[in-house]
C-alpha atoms as a PDB file:
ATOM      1  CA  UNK A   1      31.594 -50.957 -15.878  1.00  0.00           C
ATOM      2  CA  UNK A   2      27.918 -50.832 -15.785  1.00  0.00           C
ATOM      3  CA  UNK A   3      25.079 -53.992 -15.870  1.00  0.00           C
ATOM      4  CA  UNK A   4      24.619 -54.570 -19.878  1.00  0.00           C
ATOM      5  CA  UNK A   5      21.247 -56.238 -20.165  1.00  0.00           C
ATOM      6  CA  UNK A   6      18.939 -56.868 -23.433  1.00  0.00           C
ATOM      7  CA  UNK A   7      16.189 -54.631 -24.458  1.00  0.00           C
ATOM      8  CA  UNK A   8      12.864 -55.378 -23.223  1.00  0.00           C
ATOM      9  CA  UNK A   9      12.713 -59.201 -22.688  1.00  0.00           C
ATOM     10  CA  UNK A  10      15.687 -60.119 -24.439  1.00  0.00           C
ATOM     11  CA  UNK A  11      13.762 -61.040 -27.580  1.00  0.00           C
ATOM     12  CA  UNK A  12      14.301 -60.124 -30.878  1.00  0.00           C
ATOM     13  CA  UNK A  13      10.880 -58.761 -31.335  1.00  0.00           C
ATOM     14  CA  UNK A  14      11.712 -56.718 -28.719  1.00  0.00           C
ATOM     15  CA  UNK A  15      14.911 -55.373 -30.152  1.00  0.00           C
ATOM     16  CA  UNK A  16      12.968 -55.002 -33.458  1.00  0.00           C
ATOM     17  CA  UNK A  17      10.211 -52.798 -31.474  1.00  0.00           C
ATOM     18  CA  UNK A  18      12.899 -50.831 -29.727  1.00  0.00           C
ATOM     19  CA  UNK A  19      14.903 -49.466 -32.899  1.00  0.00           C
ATOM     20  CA  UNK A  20      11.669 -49.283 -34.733  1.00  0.00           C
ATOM     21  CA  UNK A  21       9.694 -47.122 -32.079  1.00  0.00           C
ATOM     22  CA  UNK A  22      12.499 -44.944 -31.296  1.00  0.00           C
ATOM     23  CA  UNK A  23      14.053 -44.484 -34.919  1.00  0.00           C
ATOM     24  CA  UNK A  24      17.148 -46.312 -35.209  1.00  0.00           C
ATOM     25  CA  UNK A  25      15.051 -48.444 -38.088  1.00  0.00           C
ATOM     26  CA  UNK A  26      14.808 -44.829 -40.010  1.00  0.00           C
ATOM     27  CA  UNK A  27      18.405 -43.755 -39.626  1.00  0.00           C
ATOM     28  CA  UNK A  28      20.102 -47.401 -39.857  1.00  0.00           C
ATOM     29  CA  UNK A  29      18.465 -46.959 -43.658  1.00  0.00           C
ATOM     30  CA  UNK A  30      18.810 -43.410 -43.984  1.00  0.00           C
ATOM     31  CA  UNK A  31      22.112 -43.391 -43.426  1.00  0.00           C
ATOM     32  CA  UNK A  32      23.713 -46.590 -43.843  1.00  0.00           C
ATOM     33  CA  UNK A  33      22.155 -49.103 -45.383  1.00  0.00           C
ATOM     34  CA  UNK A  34      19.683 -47.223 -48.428  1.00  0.00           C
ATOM     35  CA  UNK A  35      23.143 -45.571 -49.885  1.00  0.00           C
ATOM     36  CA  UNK A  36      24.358 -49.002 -50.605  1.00  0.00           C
ATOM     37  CA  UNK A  37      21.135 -50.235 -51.830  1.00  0.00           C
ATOM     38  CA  UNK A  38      19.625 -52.243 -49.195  1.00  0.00           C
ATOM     39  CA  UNK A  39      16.755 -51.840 -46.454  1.00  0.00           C
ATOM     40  CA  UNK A  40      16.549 -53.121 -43.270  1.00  0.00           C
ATOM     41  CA  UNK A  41      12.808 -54.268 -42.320  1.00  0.00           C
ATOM     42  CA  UNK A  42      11.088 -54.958 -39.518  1.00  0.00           C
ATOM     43  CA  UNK A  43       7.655 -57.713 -39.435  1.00  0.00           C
ATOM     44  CA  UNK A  44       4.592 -56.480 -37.565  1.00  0.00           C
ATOM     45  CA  UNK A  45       1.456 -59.141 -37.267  1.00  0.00           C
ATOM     46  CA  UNK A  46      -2.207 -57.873 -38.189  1.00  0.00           C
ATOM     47  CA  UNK A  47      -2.519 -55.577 -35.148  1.00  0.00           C
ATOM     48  CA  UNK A  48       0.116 -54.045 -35.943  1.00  0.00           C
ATOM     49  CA  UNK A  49       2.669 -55.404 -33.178  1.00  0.00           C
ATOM     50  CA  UNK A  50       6.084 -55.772 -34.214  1.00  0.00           C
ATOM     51  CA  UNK A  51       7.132 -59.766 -34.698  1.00  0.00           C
ATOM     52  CA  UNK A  52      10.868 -59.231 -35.226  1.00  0.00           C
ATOM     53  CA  UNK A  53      13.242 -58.775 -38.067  1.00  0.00           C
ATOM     54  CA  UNK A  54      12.176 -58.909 -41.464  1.00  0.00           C
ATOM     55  CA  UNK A  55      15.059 -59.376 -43.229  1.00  0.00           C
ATOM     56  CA  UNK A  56      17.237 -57.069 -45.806  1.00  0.00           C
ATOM     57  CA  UNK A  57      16.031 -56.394 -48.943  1.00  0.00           C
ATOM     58  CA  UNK A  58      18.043 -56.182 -51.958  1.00  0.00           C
ATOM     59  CA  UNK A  59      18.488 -52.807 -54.561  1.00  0.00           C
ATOM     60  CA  UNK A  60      21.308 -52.732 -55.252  1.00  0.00           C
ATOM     61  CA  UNK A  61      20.706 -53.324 -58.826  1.00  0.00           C
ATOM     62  CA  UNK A  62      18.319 -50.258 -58.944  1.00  0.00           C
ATOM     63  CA  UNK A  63      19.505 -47.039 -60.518  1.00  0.00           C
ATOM     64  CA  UNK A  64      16.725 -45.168 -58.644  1.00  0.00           C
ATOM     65  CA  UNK A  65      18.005 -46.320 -55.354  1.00  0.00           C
ATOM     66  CA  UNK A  66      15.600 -46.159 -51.898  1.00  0.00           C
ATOM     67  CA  UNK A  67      14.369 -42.777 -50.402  1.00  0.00           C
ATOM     68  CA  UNK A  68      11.057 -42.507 -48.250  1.00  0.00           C
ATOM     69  CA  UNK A  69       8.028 -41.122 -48.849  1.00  0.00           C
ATOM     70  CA  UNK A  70       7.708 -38.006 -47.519  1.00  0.00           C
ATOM     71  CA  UNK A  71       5.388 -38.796 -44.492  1.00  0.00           C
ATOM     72  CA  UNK A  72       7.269 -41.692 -43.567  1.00  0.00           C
ATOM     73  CA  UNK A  73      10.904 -39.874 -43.455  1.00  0.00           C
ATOM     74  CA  UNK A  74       9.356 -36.933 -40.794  1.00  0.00           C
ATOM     75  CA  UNK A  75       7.421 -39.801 -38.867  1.00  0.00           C
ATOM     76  CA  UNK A  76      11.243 -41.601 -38.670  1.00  0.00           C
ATOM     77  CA  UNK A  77      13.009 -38.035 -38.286  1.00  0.00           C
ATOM     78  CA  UNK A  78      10.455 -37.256 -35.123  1.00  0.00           C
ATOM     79  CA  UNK A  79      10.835 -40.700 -33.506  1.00  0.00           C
ATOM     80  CA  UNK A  80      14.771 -40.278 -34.077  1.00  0.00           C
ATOM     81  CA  UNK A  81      14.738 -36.640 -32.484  1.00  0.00           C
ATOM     82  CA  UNK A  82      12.546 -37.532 -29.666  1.00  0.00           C
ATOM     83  CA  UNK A  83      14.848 -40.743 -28.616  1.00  0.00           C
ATOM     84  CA  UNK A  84      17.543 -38.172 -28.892  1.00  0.00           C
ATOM     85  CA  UNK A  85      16.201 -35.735 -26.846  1.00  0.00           C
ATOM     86  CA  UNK A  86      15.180 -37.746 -23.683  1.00  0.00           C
ATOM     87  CA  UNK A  87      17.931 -40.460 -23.528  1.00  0.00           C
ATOM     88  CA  UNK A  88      20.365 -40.362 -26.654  1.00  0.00           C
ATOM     89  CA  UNK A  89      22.247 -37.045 -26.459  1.00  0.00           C
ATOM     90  CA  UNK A  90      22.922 -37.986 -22.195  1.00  0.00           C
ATOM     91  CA  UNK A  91      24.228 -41.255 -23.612  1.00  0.00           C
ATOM     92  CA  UNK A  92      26.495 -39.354 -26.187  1.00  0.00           C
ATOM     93  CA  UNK A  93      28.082 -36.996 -24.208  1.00  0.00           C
ATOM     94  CA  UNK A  94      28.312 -39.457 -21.717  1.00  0.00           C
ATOM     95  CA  UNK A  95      30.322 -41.505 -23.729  1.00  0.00           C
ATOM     96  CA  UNK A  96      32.345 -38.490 -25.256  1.00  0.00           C
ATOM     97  CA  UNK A  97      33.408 -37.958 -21.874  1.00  0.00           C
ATOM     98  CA  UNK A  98      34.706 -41.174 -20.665  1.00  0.00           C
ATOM     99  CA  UNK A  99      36.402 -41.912 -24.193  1.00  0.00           C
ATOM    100  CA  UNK A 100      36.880 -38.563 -25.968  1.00  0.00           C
ATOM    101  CA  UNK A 101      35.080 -39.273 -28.710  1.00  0.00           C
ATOM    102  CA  UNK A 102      31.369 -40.846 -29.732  1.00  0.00           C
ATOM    103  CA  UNK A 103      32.363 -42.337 -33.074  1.00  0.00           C
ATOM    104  CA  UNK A 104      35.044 -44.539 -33.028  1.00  0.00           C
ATOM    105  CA  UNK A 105      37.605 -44.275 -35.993  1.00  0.00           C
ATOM    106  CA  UNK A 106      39.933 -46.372 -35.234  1.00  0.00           C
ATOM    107  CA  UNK A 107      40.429 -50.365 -33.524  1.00  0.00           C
ATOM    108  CA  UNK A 108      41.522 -48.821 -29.941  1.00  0.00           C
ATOM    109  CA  UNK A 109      42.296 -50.750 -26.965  1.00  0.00           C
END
């Protein structure tokens, strides 16, 4: 098995600037948590440096729902893609490899 170490420094700001800078912040929402009503955020300070986690806000109760603004769902979708193409799709196929699958469907061994 290979060395599992923490993101960064092993903080949680810099887990929070890792999934935020490389997209996982845009498609955790997109695609998990925004179809049940709630929204992962992330805290940044007045320069604009990422603090750590936020919290999870709360819509359920809104008919509407949560989508983003058009500008802010392709700056997520680049970040996403770009992660993807320089280190996520090795990682995935990787994994596909050694397991046979990337998703895992059921509990497993």
């Amino acid at each position: 098995m290979a060395e599992v170490k923490k993101i960064g420094d092993g903080s949680a700001a810099a887990a929070a600037k890792f999934i935020l800078d490389n997209g996982f912040l845009f498609e955790i929402n997109r695609m998990v948590l925004h179809p049940q009503g709630l929204a992962m955020e992330i805290d940044l300070d007045s320069n604009g440096d990422v603090t750590g986690f936020g919290g999870l806000w709360d819509y359920r109760d809104d008919p509407e729902g949560l989508r983003y603004e058009p500008e802010t769902f392709r700056q997520g979708q680049q970040k996403y893609a770009r992660y993807m193409r320089k280190i996520g799709s090795k990682v995935v196929s990787l994994r596909n490899t050694v397991l046979g699958y990337i998703e895992q469907t059921e509990p497993g061994e």
